[in-house]
N, C-alpha and C. Protein backbone atom coordinates (compact mmCIF):
# COMPACT_ATOMS: atom_id res chain seq x y z
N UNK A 1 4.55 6.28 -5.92
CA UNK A 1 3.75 6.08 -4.74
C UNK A 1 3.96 4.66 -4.23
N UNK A 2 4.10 4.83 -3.10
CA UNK A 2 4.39 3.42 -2.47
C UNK A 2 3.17 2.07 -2.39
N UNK A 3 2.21 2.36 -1.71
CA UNK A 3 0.97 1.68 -1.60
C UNK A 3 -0.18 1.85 -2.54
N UNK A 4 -0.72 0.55 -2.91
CA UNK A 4 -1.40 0.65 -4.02
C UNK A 4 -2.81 -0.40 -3.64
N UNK A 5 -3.45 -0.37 -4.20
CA UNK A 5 -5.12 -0.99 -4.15
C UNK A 5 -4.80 -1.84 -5.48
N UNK A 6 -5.48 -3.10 -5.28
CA UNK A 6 -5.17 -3.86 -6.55
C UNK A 6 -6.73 -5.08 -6.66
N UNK A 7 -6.88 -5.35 -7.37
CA UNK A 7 -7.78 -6.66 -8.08
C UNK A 7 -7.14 -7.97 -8.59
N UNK A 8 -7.39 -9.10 -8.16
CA UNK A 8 -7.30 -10.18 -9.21
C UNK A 8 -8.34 -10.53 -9.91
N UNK A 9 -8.13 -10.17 -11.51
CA UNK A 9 -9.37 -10.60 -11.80
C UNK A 9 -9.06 -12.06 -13.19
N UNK A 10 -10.20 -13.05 -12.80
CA UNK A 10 -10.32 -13.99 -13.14
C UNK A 10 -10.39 -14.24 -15.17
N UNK A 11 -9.37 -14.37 -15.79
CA UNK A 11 -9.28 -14.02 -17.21
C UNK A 11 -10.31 -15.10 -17.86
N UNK A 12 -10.70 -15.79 -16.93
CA UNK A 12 -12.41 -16.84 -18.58
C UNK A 12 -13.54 -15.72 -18.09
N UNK A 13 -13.79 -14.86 -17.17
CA UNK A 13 -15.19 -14.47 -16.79
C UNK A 13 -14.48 -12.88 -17.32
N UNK A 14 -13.35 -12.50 -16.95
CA UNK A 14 -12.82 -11.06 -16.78
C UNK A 14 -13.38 -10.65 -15.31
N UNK A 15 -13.80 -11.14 -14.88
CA UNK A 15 -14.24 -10.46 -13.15
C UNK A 15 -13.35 -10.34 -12.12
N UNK A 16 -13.16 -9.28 -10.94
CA UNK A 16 -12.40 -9.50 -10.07
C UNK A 16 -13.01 -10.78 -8.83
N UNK A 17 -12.03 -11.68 -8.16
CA UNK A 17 -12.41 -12.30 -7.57
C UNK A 17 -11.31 -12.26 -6.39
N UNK A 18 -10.86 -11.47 -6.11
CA UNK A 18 -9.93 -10.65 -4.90
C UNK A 18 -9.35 -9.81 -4.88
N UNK A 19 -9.97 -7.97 -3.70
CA UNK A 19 -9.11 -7.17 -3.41
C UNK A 19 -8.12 -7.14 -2.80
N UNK A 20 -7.23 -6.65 -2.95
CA UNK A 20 -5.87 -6.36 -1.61
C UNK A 20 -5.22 -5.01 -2.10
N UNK A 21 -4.13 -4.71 -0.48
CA UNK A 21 -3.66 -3.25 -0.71
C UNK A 21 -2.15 -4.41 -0.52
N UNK A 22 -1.32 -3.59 -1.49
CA UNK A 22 -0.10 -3.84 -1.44
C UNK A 22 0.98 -2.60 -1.26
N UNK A 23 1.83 -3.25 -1.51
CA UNK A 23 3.58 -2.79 -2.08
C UNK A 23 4.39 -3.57 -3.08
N UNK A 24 5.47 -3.18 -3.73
CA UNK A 24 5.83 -3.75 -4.74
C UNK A 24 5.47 -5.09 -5.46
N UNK A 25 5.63 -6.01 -5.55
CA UNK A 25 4.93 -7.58 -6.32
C UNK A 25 4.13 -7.76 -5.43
N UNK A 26 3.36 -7.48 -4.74
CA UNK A 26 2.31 -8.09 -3.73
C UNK A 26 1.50 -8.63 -4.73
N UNK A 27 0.98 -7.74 -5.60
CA UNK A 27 -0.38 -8.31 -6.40
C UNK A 27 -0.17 -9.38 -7.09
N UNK A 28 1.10 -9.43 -7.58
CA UNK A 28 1.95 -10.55 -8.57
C UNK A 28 2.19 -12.43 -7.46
N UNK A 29 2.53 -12.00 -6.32
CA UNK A 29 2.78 -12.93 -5.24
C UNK A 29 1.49 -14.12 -5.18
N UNK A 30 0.84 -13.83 -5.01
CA UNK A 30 -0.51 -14.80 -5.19
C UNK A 30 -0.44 -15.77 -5.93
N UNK A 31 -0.27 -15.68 -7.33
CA UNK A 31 -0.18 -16.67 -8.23
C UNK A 31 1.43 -17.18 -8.48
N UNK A 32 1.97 -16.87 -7.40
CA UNK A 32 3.37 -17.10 -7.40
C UNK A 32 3.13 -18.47 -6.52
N UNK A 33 2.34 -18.20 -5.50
CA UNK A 33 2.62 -18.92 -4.21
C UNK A 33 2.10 -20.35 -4.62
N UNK A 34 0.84 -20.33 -5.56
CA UNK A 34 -0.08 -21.39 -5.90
C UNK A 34 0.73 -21.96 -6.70
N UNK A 35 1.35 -21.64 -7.93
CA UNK A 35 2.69 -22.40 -8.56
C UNK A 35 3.54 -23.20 -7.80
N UNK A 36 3.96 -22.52 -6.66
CA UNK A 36 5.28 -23.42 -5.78
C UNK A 36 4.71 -24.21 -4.91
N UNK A 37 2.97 -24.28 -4.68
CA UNK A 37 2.48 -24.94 -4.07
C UNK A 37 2.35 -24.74 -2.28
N UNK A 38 2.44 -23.67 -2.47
CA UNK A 38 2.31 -22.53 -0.60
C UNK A 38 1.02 -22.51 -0.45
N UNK A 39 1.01 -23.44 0.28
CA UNK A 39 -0.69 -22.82 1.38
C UNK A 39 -0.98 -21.66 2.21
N UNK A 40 -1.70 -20.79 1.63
CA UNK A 40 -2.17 -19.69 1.87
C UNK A 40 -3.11 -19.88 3.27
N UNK A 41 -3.21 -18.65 3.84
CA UNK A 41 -4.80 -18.18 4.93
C UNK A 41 -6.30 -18.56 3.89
N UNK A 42 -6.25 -18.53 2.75
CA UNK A 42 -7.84 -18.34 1.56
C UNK A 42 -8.02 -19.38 1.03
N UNK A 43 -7.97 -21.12 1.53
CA UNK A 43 -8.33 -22.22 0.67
C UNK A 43 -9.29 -21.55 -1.05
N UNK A 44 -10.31 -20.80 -0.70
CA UNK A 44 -11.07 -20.44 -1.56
C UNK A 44 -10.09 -19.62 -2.90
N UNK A 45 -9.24 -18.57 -2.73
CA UNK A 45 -8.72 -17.65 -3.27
C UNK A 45 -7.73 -19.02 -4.02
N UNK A 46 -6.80 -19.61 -3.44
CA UNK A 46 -6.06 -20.48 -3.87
C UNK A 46 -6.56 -21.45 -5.09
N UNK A 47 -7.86 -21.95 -4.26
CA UNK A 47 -8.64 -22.57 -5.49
C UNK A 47 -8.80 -22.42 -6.59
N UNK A 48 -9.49 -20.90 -6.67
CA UNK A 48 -9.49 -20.19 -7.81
C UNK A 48 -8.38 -20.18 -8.45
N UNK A 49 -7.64 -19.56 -7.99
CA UNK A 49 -6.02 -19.04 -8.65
C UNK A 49 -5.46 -20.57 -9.17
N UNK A 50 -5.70 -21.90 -8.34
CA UNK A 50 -5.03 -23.19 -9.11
C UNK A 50 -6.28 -23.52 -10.64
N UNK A 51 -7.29 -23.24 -10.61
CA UNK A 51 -8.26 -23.18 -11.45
C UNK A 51 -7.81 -22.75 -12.88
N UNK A 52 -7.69 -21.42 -12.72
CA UNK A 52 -7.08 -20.42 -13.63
C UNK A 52 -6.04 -21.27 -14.33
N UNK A 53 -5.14 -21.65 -13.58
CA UNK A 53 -3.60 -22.10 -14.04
C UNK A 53 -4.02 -23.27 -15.03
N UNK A 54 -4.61 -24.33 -14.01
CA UNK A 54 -5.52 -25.48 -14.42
C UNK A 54 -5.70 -25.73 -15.85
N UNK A 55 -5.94 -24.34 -16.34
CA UNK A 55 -6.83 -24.06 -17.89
C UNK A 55 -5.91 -23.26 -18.40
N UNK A 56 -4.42 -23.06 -18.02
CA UNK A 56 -3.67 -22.48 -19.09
C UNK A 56 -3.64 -21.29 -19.43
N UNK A 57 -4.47 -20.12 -18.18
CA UNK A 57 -4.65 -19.16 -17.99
C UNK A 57 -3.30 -18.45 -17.05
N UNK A 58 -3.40 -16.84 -16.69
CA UNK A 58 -2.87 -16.30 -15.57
C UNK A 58 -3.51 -15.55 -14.86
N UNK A 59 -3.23 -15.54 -13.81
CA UNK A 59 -4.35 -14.80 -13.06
C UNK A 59 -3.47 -13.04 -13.85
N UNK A 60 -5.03 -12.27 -14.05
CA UNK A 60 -4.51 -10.75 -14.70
C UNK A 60 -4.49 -9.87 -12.80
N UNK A 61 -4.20 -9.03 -12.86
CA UNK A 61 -4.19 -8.01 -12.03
C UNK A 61 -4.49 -6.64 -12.75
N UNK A 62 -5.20 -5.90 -11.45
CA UNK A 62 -5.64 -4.66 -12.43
C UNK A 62 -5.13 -3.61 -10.70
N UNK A 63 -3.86 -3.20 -11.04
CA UNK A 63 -3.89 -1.96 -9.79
C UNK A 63 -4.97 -0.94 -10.00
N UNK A 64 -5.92 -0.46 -9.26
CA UNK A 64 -6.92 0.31 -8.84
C UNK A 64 -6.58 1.83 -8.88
N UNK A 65 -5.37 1.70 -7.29
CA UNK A 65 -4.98 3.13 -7.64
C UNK A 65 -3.53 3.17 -6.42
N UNK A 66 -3.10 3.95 -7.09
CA UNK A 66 -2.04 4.37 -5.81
C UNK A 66 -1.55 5.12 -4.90
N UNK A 67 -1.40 5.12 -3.59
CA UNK A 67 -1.51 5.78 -2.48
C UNK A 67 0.08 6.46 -2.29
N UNK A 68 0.34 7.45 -1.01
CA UNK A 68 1.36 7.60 -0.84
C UNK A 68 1.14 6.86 0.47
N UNK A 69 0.20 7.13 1.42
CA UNK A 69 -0.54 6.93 2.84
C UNK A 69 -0.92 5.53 2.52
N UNK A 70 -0.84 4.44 3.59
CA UNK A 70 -1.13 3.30 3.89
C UNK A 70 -2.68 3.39 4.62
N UNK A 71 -3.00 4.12 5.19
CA UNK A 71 -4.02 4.50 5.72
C UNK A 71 -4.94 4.66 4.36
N UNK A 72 -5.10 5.63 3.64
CA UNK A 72 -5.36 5.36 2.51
C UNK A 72 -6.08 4.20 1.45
N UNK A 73 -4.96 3.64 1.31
CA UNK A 73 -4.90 2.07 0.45
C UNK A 73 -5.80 1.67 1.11
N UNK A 74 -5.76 1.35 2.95
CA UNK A 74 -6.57 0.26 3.68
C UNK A 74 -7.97 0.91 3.33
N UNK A 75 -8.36 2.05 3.68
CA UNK A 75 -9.56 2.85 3.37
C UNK A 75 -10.01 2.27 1.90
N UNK A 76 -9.60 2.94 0.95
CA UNK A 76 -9.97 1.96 -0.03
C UNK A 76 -10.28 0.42 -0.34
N UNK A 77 -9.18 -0.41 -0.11
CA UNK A 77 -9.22 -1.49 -0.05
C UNK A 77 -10.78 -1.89 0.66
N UNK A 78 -10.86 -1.26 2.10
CA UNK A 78 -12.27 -1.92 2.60
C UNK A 78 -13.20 -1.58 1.53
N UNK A 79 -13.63 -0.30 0.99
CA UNK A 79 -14.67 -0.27 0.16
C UNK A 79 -14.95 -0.77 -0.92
N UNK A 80 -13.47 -0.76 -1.40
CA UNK A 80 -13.62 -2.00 -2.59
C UNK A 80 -14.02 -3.64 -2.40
N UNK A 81 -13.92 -4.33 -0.81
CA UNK A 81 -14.67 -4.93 -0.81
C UNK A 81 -15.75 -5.46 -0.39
N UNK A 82 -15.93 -3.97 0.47
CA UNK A 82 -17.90 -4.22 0.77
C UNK A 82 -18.80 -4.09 -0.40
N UNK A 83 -18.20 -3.05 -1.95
CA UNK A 83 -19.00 -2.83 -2.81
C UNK A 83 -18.69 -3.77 -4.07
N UNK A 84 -17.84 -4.75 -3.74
CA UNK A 84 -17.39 -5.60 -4.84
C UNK A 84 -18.30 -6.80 -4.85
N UNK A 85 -19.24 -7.71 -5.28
CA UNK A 85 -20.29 -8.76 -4.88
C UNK A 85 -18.97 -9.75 -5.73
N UNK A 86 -19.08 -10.72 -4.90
CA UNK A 86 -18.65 -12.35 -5.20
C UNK A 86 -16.69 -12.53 -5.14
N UNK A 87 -16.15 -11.81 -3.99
CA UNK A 87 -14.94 -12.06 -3.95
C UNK A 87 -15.05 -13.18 -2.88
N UNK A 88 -13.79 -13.11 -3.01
CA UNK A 88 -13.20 -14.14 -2.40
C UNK A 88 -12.34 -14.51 -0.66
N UNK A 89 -12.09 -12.54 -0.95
CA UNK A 89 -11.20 -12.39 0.33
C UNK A 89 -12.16 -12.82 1.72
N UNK A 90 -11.26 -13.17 2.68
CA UNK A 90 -11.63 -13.55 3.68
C UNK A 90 -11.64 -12.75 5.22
N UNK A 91 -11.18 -11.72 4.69
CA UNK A 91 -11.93 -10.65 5.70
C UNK A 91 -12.29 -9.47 4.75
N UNK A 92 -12.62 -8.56 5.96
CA UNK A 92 -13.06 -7.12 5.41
C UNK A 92 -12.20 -6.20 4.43
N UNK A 93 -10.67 -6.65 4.98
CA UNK A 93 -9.93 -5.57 4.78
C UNK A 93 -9.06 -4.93 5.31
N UNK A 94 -8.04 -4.11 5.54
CA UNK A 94 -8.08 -3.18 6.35
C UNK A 94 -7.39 -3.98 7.72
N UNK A 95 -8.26 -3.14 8.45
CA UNK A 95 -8.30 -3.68 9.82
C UNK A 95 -9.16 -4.59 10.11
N UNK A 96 -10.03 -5.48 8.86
CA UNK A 96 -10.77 -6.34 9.28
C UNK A 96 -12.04 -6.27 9.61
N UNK A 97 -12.40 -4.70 9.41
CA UNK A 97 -13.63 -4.07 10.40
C UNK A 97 -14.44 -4.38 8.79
N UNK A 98 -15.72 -5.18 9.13
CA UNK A 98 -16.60 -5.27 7.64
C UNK A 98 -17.52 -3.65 7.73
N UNK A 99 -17.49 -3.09 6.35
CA UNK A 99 -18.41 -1.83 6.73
C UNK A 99 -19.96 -2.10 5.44
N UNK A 100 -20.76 -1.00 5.98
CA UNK A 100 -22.02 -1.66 5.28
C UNK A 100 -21.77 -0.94 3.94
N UNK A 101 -22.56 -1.46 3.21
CA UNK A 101 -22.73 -1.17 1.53
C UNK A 101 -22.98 0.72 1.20
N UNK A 102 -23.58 1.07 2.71
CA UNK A 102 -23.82 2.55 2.15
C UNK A 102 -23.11 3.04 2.71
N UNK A 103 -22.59 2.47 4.12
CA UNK A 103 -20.56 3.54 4.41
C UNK A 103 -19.59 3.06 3.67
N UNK A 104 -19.30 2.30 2.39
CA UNK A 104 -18.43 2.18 2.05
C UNK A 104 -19.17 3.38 0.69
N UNK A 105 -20.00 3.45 0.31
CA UNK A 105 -20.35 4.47 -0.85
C UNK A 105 -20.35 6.02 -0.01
N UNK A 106 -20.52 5.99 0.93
CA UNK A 106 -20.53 7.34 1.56
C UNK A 106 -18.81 7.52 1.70
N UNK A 107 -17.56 6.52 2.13
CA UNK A 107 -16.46 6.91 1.89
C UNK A 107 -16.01 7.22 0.89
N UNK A 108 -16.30 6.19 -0.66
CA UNK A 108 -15.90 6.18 -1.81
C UNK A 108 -16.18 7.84 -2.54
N UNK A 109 -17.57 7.85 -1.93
CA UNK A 109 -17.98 9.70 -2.14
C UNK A 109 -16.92 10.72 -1.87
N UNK A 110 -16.52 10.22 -0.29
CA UNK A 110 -15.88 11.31 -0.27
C UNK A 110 -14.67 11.62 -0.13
N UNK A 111 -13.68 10.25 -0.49
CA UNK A 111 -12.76 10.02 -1.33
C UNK A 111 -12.49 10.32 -2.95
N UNK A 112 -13.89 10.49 -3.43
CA UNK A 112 -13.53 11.46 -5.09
C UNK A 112 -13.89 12.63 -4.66
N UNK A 113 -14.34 13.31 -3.52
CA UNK A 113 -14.52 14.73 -3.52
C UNK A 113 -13.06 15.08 -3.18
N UNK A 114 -12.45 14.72 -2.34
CA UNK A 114 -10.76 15.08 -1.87
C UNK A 114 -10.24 14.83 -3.08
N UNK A 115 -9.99 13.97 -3.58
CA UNK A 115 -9.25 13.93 -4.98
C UNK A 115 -9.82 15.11 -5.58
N UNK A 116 -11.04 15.53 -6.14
CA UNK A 116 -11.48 16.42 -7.16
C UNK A 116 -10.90 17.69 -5.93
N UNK A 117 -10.97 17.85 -4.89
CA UNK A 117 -11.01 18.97 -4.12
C UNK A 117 -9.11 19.57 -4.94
N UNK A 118 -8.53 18.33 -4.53
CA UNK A 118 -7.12 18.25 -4.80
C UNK A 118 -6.69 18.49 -6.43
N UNK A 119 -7.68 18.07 -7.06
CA UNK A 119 -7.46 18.86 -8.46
C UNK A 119 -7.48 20.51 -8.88
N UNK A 120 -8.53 20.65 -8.22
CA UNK A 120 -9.03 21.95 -8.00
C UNK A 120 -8.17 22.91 -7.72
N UNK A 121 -7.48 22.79 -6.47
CA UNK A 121 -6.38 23.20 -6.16
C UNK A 121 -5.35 23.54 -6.81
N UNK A 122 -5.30 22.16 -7.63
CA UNK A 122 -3.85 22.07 -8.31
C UNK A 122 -4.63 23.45 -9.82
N UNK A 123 -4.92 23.30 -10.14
CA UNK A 123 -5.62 23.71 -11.28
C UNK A 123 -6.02 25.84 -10.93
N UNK A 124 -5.98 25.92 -9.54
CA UNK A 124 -6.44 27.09 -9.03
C UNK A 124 -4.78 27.64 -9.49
N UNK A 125 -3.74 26.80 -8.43
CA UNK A 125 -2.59 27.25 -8.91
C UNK A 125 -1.67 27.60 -9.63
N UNK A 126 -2.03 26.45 -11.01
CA UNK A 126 -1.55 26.78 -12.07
C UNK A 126 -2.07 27.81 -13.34
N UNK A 127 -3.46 28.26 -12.30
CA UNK A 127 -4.07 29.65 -13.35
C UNK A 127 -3.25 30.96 -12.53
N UNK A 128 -3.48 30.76 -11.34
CA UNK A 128 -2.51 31.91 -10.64
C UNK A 128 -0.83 32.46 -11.09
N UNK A 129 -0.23 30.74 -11.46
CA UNK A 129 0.99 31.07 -12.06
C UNK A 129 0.54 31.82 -13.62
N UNK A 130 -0.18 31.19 -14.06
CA UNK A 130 -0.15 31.48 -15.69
C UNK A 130 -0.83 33.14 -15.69
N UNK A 131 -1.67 33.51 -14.56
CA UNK A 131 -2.05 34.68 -14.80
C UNK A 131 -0.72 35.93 -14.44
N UNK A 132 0.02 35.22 -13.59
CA UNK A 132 1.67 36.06 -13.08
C UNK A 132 2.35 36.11 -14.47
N UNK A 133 2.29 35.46 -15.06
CA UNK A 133 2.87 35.25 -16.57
C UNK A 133 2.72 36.24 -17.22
N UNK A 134 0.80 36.07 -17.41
CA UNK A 134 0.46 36.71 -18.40
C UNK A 134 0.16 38.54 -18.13
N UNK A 135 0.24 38.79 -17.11
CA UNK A 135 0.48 40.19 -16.54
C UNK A 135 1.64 40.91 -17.46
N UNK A 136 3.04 40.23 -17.56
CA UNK A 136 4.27 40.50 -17.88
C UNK A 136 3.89 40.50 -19.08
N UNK A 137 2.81 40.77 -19.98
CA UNK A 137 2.72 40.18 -21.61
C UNK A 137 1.94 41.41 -21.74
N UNK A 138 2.53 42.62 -21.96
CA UNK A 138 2.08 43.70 -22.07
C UNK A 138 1.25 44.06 -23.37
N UNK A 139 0.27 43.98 -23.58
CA UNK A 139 -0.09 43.92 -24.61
C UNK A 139 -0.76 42.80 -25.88
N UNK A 140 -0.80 41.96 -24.62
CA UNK A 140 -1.07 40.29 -25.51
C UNK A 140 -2.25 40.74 -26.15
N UNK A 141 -1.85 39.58 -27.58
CA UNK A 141 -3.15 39.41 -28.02
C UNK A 141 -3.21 38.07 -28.64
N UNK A 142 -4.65 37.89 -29.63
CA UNK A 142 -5.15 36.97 -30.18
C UNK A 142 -4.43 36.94 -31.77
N UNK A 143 -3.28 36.39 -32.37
CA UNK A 143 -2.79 37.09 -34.06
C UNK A 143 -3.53 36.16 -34.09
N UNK A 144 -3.94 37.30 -35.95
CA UNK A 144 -4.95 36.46 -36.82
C UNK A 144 -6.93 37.23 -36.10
N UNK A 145 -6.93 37.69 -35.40
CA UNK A 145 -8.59 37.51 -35.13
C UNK A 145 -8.33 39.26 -35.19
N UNK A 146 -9.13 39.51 -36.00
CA UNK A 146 -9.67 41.68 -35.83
C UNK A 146 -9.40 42.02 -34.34
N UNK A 147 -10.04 41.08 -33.62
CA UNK A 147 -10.32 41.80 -32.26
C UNK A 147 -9.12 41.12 -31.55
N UNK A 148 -8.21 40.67 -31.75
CA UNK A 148 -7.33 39.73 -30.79
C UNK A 148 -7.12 40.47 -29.77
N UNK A 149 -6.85 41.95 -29.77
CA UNK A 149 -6.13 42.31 -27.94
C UNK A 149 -7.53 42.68 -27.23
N UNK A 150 -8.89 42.57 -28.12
CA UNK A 150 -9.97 43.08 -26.90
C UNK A 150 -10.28 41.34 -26.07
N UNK A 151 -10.31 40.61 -27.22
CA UNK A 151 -10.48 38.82 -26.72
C UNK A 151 -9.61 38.62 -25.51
N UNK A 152 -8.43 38.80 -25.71
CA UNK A 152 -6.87 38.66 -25.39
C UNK A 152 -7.49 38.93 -23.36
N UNK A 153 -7.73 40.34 -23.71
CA UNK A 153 -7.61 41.42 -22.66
C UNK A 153 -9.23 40.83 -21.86
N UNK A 154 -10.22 40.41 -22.02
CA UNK A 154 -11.57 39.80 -22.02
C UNK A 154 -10.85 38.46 -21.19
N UNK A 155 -10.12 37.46 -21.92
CA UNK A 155 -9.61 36.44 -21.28
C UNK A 155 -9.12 36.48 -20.19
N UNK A 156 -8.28 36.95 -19.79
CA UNK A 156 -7.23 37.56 -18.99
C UNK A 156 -8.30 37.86 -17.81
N UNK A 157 -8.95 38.77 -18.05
CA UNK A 157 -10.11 39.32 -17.17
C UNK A 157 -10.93 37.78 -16.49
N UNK A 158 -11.27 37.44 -17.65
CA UNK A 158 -12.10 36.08 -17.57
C UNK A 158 -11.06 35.00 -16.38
N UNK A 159 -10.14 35.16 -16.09
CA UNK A 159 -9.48 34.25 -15.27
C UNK A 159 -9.31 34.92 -14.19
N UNK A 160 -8.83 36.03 -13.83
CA UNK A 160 -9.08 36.56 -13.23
C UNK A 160 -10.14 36.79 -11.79
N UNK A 161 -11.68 36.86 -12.79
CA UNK A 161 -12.59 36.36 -11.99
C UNK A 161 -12.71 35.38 -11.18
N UNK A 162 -12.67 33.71 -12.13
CA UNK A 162 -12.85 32.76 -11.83
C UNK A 162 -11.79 32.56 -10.60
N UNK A 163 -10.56 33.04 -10.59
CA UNK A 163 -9.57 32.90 -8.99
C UNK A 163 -10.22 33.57 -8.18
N UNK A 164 -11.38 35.16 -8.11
CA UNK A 164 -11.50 35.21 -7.35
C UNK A 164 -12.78 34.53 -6.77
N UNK A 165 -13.32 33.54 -7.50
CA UNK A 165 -14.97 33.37 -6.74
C UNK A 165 -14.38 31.89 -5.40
């Protein structure tokens, strides 16, 4: 996946103290720039990050998650930092647009319902294949259990259902 959601988080506290959405070393670049001595847009973020170094530390990174959609990442990215308390970044995010504490939990909501929706899916399909399978298994059963082909034949049934509700 190309685009990704990422954290810097501060290794004496372990806390994050800046979101961003990247692509390849983006997340890594930060504490690159403060080494060679590049003045950044974030006096504040820089600070920190020369801080860190200061004390013989590295700044850690923690990628969040990864996108295929850039649209995506930015979506995230904003909620991660309307619901994140004490960063650093210097805008919203994104497009910059700041959103409030309960539309970024009302997106984050329903950003794990699409994911879970998308599991679901995936999970619907791979009982559909396995039930095409198990059709061709004339006679399956349970070896080892007395009852294996009534279990067997019960199971089978049992999936069955569940594709169709």
């Amino acid at each position: 996946m190309r685009f990704y959601v990422y954290q810097l988080i501060d290794p004496r506290d372990r806390l994050p103290f800046y979101v961003g959405k990247g692509t390849g070393n983006r997340a890594w670049q930060h504490e690159a720039e403060v080494r060679c001595g590049r003045r950044g847009c974030n006096p504040q973020k820089r600070a920190r990050i020369a801080a860190i170094l200061a004390e013989g530390f590295s700044v850690g990174v923690d990628i969040i998650e990864r996108y295929e959609c850039e649209s995506d990442a930015y979506d995230h990215e904003i909620e991660l930092i309307a619901l994140t308390p004490g960063l650093l970044n210097a805008t919203a995010g994104g497009e910059g647009c700041p959103l409030s504490h309960a539309e970024a939990q009302r997106r984050a909501a329903a950003r794990a319902l699409r994911a879970a929706q998308r599991k679901g899916a995936e999970a619907r399909h791979w009982l559909k294949d396995w039930l095409r399978r198990a059709d061709a298994w004339a006679g399956a059963t349970i070896p080892g259990h007395p009852q294996g082909d009534l279990l067997a034949d019960r199971f089978i049934a049992d999936v069955r259902a569940l594709l169709l509700k």
